[in-house]
N, C-alpha and C. Protein backbone atom coordinates (compact mmCIF):
# COMPACT_ATOMS: atom_id res chain seq x y z
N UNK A 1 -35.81 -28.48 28.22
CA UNK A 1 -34.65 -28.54 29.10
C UNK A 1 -33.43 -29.07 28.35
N UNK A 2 -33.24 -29.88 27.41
CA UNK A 2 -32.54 -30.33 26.80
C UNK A 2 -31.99 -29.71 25.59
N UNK A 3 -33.52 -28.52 24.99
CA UNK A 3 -32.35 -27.58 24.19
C UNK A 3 -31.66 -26.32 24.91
N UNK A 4 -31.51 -26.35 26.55
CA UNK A 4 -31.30 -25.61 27.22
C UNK A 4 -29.81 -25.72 26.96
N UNK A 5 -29.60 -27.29 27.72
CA UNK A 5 -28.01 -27.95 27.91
C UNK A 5 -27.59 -28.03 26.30
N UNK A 6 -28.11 -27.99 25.48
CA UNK A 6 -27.44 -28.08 24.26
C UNK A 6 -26.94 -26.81 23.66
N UNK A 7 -27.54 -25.96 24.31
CA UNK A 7 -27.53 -24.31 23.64
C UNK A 7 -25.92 -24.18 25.11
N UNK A 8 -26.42 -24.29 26.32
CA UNK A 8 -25.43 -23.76 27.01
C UNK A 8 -23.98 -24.61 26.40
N UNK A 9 -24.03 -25.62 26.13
CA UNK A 9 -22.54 -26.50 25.88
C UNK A 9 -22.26 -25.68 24.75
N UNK A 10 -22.59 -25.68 23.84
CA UNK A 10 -22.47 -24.68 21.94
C UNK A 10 -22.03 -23.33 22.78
N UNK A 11 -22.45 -22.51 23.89
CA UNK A 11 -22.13 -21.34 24.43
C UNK A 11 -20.82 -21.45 25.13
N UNK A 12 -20.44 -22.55 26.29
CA UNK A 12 -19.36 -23.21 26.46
C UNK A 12 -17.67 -23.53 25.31
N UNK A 13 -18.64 -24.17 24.44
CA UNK A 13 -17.32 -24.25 23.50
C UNK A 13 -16.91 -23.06 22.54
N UNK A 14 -17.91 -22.07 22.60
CA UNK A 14 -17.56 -21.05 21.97
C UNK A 14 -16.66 -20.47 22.63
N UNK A 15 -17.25 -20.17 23.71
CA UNK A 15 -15.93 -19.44 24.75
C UNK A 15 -14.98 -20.17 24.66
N UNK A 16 -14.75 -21.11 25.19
CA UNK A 16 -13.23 -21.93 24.99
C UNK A 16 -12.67 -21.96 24.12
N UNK A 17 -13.02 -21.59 23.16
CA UNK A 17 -11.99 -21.16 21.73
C UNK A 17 -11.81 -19.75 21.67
N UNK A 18 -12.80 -18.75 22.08
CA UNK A 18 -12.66 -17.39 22.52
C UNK A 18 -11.09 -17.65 23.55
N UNK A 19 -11.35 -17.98 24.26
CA UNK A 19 -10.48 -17.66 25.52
C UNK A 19 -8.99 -17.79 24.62
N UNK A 20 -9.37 -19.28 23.99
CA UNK A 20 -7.91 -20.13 23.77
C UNK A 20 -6.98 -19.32 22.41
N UNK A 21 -8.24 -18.02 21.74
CA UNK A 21 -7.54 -17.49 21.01
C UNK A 21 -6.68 -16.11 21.56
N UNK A 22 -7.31 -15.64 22.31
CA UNK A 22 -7.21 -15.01 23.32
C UNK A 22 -5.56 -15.00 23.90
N UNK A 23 -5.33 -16.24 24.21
CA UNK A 23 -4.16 -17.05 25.05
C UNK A 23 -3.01 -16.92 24.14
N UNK A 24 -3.41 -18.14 23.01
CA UNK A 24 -2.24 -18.07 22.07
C UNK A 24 -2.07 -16.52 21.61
N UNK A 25 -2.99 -15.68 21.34
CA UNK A 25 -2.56 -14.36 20.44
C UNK A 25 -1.24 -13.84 20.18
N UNK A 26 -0.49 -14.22 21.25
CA UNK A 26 1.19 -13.68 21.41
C UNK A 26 1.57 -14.62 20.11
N UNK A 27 1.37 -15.84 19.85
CA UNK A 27 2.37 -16.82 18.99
C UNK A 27 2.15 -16.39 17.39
N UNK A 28 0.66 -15.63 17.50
CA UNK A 28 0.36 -15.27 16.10
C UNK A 28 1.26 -14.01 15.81
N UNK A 29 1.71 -13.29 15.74
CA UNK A 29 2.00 -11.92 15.64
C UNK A 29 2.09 -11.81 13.94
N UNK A 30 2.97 -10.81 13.59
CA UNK A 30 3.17 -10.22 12.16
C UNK A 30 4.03 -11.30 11.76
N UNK A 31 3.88 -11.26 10.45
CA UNK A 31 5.04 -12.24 9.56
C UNK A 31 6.38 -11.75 10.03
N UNK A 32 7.45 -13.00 9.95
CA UNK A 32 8.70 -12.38 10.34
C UNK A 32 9.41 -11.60 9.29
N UNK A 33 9.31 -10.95 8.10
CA UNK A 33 9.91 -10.50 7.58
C UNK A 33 8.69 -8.95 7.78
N UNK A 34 7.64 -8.74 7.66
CA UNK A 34 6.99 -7.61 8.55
C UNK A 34 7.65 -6.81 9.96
N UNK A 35 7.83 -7.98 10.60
CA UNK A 35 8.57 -7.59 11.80
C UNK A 35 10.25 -7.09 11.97
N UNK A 36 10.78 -7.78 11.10
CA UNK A 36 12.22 -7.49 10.97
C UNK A 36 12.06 -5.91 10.33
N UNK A 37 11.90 -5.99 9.05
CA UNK A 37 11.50 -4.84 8.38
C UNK A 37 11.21 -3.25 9.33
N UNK A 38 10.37 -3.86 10.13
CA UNK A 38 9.65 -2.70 10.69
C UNK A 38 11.16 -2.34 11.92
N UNK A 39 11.83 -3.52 12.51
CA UNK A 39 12.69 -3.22 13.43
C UNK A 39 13.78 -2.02 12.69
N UNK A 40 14.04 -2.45 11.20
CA UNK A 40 15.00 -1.64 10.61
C UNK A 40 14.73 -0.20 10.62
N UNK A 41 15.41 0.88 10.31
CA UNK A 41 15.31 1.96 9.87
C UNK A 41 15.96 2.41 8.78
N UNK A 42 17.04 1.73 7.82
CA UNK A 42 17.12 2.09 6.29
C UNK A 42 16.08 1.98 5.57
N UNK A 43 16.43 3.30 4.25
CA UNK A 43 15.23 3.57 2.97
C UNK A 43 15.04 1.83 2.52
N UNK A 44 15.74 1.00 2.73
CA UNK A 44 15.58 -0.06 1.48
C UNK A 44 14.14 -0.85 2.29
N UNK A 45 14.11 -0.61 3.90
CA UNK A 45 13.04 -1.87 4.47
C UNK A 45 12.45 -0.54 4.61
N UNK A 46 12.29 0.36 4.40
CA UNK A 46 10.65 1.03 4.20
C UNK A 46 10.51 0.73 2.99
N UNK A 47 10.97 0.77 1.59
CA UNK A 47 10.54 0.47 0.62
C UNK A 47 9.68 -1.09 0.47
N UNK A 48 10.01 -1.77 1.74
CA UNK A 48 9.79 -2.89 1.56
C UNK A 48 8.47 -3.28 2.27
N UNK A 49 8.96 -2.01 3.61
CA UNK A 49 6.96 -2.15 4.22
C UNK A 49 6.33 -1.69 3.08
N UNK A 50 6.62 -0.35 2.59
CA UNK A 50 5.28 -0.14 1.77
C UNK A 50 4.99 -0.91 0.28
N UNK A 51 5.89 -1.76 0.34
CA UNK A 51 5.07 -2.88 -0.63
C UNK A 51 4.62 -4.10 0.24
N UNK A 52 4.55 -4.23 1.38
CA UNK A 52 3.87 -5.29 2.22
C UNK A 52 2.48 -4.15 2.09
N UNK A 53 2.40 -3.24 2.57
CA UNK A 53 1.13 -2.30 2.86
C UNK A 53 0.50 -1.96 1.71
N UNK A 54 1.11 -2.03 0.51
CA UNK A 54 -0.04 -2.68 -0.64
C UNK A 54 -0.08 -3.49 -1.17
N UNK A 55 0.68 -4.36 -0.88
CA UNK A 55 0.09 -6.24 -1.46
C UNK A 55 -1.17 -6.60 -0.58
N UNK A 56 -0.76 -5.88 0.78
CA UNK A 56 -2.18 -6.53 1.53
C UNK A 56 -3.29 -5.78 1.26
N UNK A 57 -3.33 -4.59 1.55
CA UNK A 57 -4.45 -3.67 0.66
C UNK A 57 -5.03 -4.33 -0.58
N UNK A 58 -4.09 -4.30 -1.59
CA UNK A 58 -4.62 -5.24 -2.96
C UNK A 58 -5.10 -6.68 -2.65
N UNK A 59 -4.56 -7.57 -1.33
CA UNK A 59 -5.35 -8.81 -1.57
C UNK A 59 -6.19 -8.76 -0.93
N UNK A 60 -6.47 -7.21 0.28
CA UNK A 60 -8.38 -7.17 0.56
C UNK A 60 -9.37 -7.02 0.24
N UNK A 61 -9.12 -5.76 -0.77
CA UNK A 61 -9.93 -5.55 -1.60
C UNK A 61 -10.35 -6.19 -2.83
N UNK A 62 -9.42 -7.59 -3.73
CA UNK A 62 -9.67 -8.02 -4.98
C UNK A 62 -11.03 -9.04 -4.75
N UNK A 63 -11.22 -9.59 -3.41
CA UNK A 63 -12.48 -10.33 -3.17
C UNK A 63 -13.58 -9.64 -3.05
N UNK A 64 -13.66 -8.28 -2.72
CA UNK A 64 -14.86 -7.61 -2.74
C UNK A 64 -15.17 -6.88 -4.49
N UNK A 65 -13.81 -6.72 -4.86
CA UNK A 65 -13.72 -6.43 -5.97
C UNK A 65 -14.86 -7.42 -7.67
N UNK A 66 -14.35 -8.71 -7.04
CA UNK A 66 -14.94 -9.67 -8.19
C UNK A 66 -16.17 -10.07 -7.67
N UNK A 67 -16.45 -10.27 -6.23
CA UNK A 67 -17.47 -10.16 -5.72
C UNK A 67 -18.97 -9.05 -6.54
N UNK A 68 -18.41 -7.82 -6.33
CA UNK A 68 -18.68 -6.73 -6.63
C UNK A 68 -19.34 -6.67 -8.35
N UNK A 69 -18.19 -6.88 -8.91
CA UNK A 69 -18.07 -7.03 -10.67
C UNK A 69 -19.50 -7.83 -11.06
N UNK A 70 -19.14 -9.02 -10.40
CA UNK A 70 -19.93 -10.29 -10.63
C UNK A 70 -21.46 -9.48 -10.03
N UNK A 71 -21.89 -9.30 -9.49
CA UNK A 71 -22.98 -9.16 -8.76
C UNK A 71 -24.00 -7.79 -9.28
N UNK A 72 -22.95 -6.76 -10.15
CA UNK A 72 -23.29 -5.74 -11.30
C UNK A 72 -24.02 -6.10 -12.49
N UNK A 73 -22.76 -7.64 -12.92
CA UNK A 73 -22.96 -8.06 -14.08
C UNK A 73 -24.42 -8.62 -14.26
N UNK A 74 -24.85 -9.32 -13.20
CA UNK A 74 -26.21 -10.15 -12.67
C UNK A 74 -26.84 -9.41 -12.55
N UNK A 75 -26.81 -8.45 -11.99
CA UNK A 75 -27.94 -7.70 -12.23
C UNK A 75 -28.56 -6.34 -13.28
N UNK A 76 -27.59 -5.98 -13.52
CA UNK A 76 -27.91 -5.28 -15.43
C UNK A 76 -28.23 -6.99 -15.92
N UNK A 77 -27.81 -7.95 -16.07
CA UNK A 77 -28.28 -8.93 -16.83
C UNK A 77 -30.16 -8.88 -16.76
N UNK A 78 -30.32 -8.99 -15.13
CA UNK A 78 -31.28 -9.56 -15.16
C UNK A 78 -32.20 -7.97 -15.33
N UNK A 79 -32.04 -6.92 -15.09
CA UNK A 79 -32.92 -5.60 -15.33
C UNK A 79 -32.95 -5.87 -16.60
N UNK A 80 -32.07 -6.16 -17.85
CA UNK A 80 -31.75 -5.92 -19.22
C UNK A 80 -32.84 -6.89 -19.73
N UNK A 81 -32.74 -7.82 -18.90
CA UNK A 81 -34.16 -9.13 -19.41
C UNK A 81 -35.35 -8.50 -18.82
N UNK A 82 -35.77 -8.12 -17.85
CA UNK A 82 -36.94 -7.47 -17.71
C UNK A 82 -37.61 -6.48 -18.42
N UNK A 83 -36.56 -5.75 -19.18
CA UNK A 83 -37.22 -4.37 -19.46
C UNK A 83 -37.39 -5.07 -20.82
N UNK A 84 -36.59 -5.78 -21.85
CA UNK A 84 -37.02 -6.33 -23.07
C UNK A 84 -38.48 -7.30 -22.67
N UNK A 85 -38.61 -7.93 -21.64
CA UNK A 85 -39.66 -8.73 -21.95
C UNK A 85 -40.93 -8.08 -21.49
N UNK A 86 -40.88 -6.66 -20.85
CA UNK A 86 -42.14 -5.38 -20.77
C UNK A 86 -41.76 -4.94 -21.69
N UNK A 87 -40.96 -4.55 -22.52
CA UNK A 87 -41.10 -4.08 -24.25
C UNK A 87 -41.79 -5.00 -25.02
N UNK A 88 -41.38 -6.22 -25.31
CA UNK A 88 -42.15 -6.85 -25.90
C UNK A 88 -43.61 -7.31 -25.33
N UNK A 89 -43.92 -7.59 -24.15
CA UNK A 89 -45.53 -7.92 -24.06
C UNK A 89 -46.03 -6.46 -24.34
N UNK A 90 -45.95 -5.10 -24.26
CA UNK A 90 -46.58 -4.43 -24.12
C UNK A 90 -46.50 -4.16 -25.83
N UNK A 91 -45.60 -4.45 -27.08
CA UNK A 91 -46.05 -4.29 -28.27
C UNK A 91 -46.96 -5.41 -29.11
N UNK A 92 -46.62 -6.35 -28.14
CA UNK A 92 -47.66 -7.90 -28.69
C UNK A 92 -48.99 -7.52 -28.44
N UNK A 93 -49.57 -6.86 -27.44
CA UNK A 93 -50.70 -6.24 -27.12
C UNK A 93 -51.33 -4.98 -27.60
N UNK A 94 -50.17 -4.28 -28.25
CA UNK A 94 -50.71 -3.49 -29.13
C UNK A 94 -51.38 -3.71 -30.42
N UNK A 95 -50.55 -4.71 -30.98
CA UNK A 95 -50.92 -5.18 -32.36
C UNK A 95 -52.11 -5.67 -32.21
N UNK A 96 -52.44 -6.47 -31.09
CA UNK A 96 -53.77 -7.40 -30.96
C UNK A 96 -54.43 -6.13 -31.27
N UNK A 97 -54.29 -5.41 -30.41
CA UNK A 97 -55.39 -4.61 -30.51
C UNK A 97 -56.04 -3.60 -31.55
N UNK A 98 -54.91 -3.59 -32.87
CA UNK A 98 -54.92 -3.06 -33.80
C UNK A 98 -56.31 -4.15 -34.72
N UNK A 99 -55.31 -5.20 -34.33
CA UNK A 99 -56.27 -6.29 -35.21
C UNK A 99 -57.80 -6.31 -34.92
N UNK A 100 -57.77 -6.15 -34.01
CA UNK A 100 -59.35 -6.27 -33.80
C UNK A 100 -60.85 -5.39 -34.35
N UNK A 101 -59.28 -4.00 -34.09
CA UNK A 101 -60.55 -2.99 -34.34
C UNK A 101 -60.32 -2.94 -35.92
N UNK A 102 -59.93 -3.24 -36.70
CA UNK A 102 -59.44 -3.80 -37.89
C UNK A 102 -60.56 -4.22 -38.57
């Protein structure tokens, strides 16, 4: 019963920050120079959205990007160590076996 009321309050305060983002949403809007920009219609503030529309593009993608890199690198690392250390046990075991019948 008690991880009942503890689960419903954690369900409670979730919502209440749901709601409360909900509420404020109007105060968040676009940056004010996004917004001005977009009000204009001279070539110079479109030139200027579409370098807002790829600075942000470029700063979404550079975290999945190194994310990405990094997580390639780790793993060719670690395939690159596996396959040398089944190259080598499987020629250490050859030789034995040379030796013996030797």
């Amino acid at each position: 019963m008690l991880k009942m009321n503890r689960h419903y309050r954690l369900l409670a305060r979730l919502l209440l920050v749901l709601v409360l983002i909900g509420v404020c949403c109007h105060i968040a809007e676009a940056c004010p120079g996004c917004k001005d920009a977009l009000a204009e219609n001279d070539p110079n503030h479109a030139r200027m959205v579409r370098g807002y529309f790829w600075s942000i593009l470029f700063m979404m993608g550079m975290p999945f990007a190194l994310v990405g890199t990094f997580g390639a690198y780790c793993y060719l690392e670690v395939r690159r160590r596996r396959f040398g250390q089944q190259g080598f046990g499987q020629q250490g075991s050859g030789q034995q076996e040379d030796e013996t019948a030797g």
